[in-house]
Protein backbone atom coordinates (compact mmCIF):
# COMPACT_ATOMS: atom_id res chain seq x y z
CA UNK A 1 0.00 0.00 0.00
CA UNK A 2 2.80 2.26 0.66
CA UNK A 3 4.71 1.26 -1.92
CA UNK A 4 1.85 2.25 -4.59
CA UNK A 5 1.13 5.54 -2.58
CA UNK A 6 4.45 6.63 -3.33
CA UNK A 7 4.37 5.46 -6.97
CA UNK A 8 1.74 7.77 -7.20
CA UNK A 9 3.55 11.06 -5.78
CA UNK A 10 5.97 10.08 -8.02
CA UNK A 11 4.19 10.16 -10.60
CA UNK A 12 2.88 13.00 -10.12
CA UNK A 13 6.19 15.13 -9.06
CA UNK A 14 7.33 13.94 -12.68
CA UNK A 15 4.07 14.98 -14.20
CA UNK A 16 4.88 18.24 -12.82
CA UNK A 17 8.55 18.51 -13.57
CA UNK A 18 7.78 17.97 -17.36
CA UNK A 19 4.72 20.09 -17.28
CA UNK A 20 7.86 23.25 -16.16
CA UNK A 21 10.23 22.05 -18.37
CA UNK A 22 7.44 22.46 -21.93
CA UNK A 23 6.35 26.07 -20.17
CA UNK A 24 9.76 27.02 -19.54
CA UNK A 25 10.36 26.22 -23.61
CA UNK A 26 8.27 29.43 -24.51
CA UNK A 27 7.89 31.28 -21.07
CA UNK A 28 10.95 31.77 -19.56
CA UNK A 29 9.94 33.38 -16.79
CA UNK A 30 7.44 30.92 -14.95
CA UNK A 31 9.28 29.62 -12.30
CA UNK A 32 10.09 33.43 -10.75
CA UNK A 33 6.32 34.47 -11.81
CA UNK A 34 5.35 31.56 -9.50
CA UNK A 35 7.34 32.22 -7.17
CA UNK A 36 6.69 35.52 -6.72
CA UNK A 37 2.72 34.71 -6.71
CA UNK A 38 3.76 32.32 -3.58
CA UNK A 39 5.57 34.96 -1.83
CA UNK A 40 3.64 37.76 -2.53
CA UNK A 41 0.53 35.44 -1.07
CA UNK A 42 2.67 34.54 2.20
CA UNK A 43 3.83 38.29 2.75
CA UNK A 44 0.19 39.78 2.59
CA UNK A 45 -0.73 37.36 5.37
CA UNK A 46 2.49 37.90 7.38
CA UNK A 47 1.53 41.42 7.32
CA UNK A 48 -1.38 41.03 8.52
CA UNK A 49 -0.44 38.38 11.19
CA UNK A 50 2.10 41.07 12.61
CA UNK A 51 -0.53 43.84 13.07
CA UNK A 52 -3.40 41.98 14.71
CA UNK A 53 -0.41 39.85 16.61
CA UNK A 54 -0.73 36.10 15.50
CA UNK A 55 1.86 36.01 12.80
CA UNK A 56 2.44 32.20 13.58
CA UNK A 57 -1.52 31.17 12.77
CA UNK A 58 -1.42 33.75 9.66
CA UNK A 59 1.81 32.53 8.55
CA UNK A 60 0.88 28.85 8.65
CA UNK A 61 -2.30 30.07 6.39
CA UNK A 62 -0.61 32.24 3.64
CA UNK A 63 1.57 29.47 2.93
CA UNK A 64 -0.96 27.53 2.21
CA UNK A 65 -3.12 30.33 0.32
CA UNK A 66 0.83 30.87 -1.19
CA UNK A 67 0.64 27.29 -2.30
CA UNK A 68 -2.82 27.59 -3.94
CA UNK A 69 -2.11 31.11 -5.82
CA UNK A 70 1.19 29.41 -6.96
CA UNK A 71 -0.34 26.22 -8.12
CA UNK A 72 -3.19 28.54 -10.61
CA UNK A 73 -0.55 31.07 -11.57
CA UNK A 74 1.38 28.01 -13.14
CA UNK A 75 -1.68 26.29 -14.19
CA UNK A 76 -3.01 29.41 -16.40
CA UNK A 77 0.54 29.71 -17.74
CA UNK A 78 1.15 26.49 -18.74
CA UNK A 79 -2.04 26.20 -20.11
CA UNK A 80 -1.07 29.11 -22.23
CA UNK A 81 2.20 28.24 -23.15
CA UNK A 82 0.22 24.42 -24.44
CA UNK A 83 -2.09 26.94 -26.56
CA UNK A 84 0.32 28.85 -27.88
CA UNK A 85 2.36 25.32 -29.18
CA UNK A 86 -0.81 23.86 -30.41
CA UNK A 87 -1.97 27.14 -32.49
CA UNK A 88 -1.95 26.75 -36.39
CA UNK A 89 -1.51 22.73 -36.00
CA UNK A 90 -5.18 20.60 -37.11
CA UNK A 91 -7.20 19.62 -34.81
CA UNK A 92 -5.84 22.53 -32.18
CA UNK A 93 -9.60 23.66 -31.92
CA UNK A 94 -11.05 20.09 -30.93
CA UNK A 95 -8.47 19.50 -28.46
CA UNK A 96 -10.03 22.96 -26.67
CA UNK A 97 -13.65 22.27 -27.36
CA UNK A 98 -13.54 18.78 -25.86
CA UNK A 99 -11.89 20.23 -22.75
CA UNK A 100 -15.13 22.48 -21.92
CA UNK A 101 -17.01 22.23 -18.60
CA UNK A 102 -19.71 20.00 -18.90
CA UNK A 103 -23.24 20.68 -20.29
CA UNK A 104 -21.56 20.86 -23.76
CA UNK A 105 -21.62 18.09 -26.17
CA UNK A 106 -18.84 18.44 -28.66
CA UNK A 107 -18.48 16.29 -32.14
CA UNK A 108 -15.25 16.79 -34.07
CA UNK A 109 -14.29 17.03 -37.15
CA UNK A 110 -18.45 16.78 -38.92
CA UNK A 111 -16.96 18.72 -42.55
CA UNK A 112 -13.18 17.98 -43.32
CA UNK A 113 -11.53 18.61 -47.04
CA UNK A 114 -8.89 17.44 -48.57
CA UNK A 115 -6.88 20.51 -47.77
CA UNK A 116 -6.99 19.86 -43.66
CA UNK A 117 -10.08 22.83 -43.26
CA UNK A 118 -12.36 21.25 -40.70
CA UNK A 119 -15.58 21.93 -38.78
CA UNK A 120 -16.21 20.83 -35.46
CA UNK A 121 -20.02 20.91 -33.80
CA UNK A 122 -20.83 21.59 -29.74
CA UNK A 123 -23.93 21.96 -28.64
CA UNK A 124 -24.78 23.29 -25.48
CA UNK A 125 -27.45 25.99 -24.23
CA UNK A 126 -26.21 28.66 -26.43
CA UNK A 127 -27.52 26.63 -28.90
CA UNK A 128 -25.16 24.94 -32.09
CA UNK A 129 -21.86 26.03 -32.36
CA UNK A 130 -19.31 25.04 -35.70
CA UNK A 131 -15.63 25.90 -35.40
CA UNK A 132 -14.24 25.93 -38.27
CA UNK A 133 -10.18 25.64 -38.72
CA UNK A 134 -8.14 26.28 -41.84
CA UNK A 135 -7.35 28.95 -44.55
CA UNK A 136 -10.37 31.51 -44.26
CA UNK A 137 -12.10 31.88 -47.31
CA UNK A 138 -12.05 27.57 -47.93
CA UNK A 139 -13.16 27.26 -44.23
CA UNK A 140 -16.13 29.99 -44.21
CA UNK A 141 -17.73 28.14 -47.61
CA UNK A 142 -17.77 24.71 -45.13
CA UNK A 143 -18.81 26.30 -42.43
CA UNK A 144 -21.99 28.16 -44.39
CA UNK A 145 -22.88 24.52 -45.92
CA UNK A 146 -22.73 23.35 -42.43
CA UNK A 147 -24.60 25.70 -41.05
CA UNK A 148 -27.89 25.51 -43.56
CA UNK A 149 -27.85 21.70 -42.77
CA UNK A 150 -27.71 21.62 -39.08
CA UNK A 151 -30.81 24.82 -39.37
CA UNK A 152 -32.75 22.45 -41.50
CA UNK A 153 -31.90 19.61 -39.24
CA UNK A 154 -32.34 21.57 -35.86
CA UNK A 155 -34.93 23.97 -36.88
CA UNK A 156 -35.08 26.55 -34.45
CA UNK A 157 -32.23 26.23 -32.91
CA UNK A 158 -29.71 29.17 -32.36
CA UNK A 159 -26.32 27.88 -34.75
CA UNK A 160 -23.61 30.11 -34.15
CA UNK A 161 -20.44 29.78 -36.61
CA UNK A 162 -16.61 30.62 -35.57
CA UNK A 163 -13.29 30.54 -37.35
CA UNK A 164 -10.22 29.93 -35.50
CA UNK A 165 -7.67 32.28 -36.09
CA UNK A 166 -6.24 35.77 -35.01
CA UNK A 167 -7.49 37.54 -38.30
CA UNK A 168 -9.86 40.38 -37.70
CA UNK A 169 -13.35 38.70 -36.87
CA UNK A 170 -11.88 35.54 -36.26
CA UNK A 171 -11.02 34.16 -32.20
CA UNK A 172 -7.60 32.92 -31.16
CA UNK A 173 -7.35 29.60 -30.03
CA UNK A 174 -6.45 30.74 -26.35
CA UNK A 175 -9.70 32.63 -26.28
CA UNK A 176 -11.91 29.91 -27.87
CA UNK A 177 -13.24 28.75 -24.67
CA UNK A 178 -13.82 31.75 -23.08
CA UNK A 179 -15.75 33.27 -26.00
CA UNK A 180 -17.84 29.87 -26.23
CA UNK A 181 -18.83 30.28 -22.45
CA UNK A 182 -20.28 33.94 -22.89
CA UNK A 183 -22.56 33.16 -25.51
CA UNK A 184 -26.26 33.73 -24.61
CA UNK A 185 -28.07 30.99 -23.30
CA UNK A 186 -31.04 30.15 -25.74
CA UNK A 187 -32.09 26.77 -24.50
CA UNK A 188 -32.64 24.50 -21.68
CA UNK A 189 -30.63 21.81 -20.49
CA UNK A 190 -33.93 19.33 -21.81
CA UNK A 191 -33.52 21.03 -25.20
CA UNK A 192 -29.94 20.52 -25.47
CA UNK A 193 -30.41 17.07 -24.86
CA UNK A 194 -33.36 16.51 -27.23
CA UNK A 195 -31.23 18.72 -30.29
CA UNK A 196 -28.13 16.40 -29.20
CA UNK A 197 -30.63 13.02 -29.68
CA UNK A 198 -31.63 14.58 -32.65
CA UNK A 199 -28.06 15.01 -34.03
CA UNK A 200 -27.15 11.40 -33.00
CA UNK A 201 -30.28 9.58 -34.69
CA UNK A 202 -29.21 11.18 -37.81
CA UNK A 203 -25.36 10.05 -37.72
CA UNK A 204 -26.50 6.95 -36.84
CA UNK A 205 -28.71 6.69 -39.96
CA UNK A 206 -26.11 8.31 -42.14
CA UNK A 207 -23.36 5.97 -40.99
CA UNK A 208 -25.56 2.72 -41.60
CA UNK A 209 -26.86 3.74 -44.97
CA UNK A 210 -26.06 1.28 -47.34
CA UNK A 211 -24.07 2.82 -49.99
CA UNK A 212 -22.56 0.88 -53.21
CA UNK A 213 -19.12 0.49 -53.76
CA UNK A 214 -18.30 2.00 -57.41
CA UNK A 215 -20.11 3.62 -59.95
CA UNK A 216 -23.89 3.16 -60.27
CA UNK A 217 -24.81 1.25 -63.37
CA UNK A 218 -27.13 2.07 -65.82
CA UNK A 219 -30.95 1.32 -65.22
CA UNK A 220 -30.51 0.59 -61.35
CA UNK A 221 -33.27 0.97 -59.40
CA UNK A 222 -33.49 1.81 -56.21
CA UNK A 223 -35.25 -1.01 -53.72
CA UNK A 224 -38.27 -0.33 -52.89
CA UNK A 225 -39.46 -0.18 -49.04
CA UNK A 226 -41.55 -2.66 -47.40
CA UNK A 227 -45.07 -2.58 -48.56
CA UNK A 228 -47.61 -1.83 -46.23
């Protein structure tokens, strides 16, 4: 039991030590930033300690508070730095969407093309939303076809389109998230489920289609239903 407790700090101090070493790549300045953070934390309390006279109980709990402010400072940067790295590479966009809080549902990669341009689908209650990733003008044309099916599919329902980038009227992949989260709510958590059924029953009956390998030949018919 020991033995596999320890494993697991381990694992976990090395999880950390790489986690600094791929910030440290493009932010040089982490480790004083979080230090600093820590400090700054600890000092505010010791401060505060000395004037009301119990610098021993408020030291003990702006280390701790110093521990937690250090632990989100490095957090948000590395989360940036991992951003940063992943911007302009495919799939960057799905990576974020499929790291949101929950109450979204998120499909990648519903519209690809040959030429790596991709649309991705979430659904929550701000209603449909398609990310689109790739050169601009080749992406917006996929994302408008997307967009009249899912309205046609989802009728009703609020679809909100997005290109990735850091062109003007376009959102950087850092921000993606964020701008996601403060989009007005427009339906309940029962109609996000029912749009997100709705969604599923229809990949399900696209991906079972039967569909003939090769060219059609001349004359074929298509089979008819059952009879009724």
């Amino acid at each position: 039991m020991a033995s596999k407790e320890s494993s697991e700090k381990s694992g976990r101090l090395k999880q950390i030590r790489l986690a600094y070493k791929m910030t440290k790549k493009s932010d040089k300045w982490v480790g004083l930033v979080v230090v600093a953070w820590g400090l700054g934390v600890l000092g505010v309390f010791l401060a505060i300690g000395f004037l009301i006279d119990h610098p021993i109980i408020l030291g003990i709990i702006g280390f701790l508070f110093g521990l937690v402010a250090a632990a989100f400072v490095f957090g948000r940067r590395a989360e940036k730095a991992v951003l940063g790295d992943m911007a302009g590479q495919p799939g960057a966009a799905a990576a974020v969407l499929q790291s949101l809080r929950r109450g979204w549902v998120v499909t990648p990669a519903v519209a690809v093309t040959r030429n790596q341009d991709v649309v991705h689908r979430a659904v929550g209650q701000a209603g449909i939303v398609l990310v689109g990733e790739g050169q601009p003008s080749r992406v917006g044309n996929l994302l408008a076809a997307e967009k009249r099916k899912m309205s046609k599919i989802a009728e009703g329902v609020v679809v909100t389109d997005v290109i990735v980038g850091d062109g003007e009227g376009q959102v950087p992949l850092r921000k993606l998230q964020g701008h996601l989260v403060k989009l007005p709510r427009t339906m309940s958590k029962a109609q996000v489920a029912q749009v997100n059924d709705r969604l599923r029953a229809l990949g399900s009956l696209l991906d079972n289609m039967p569909v003939p390998k090769g060219p059609m030949p001349k004359n074929a018919r298509m089979p008819r239903g059952p009879r009724r």
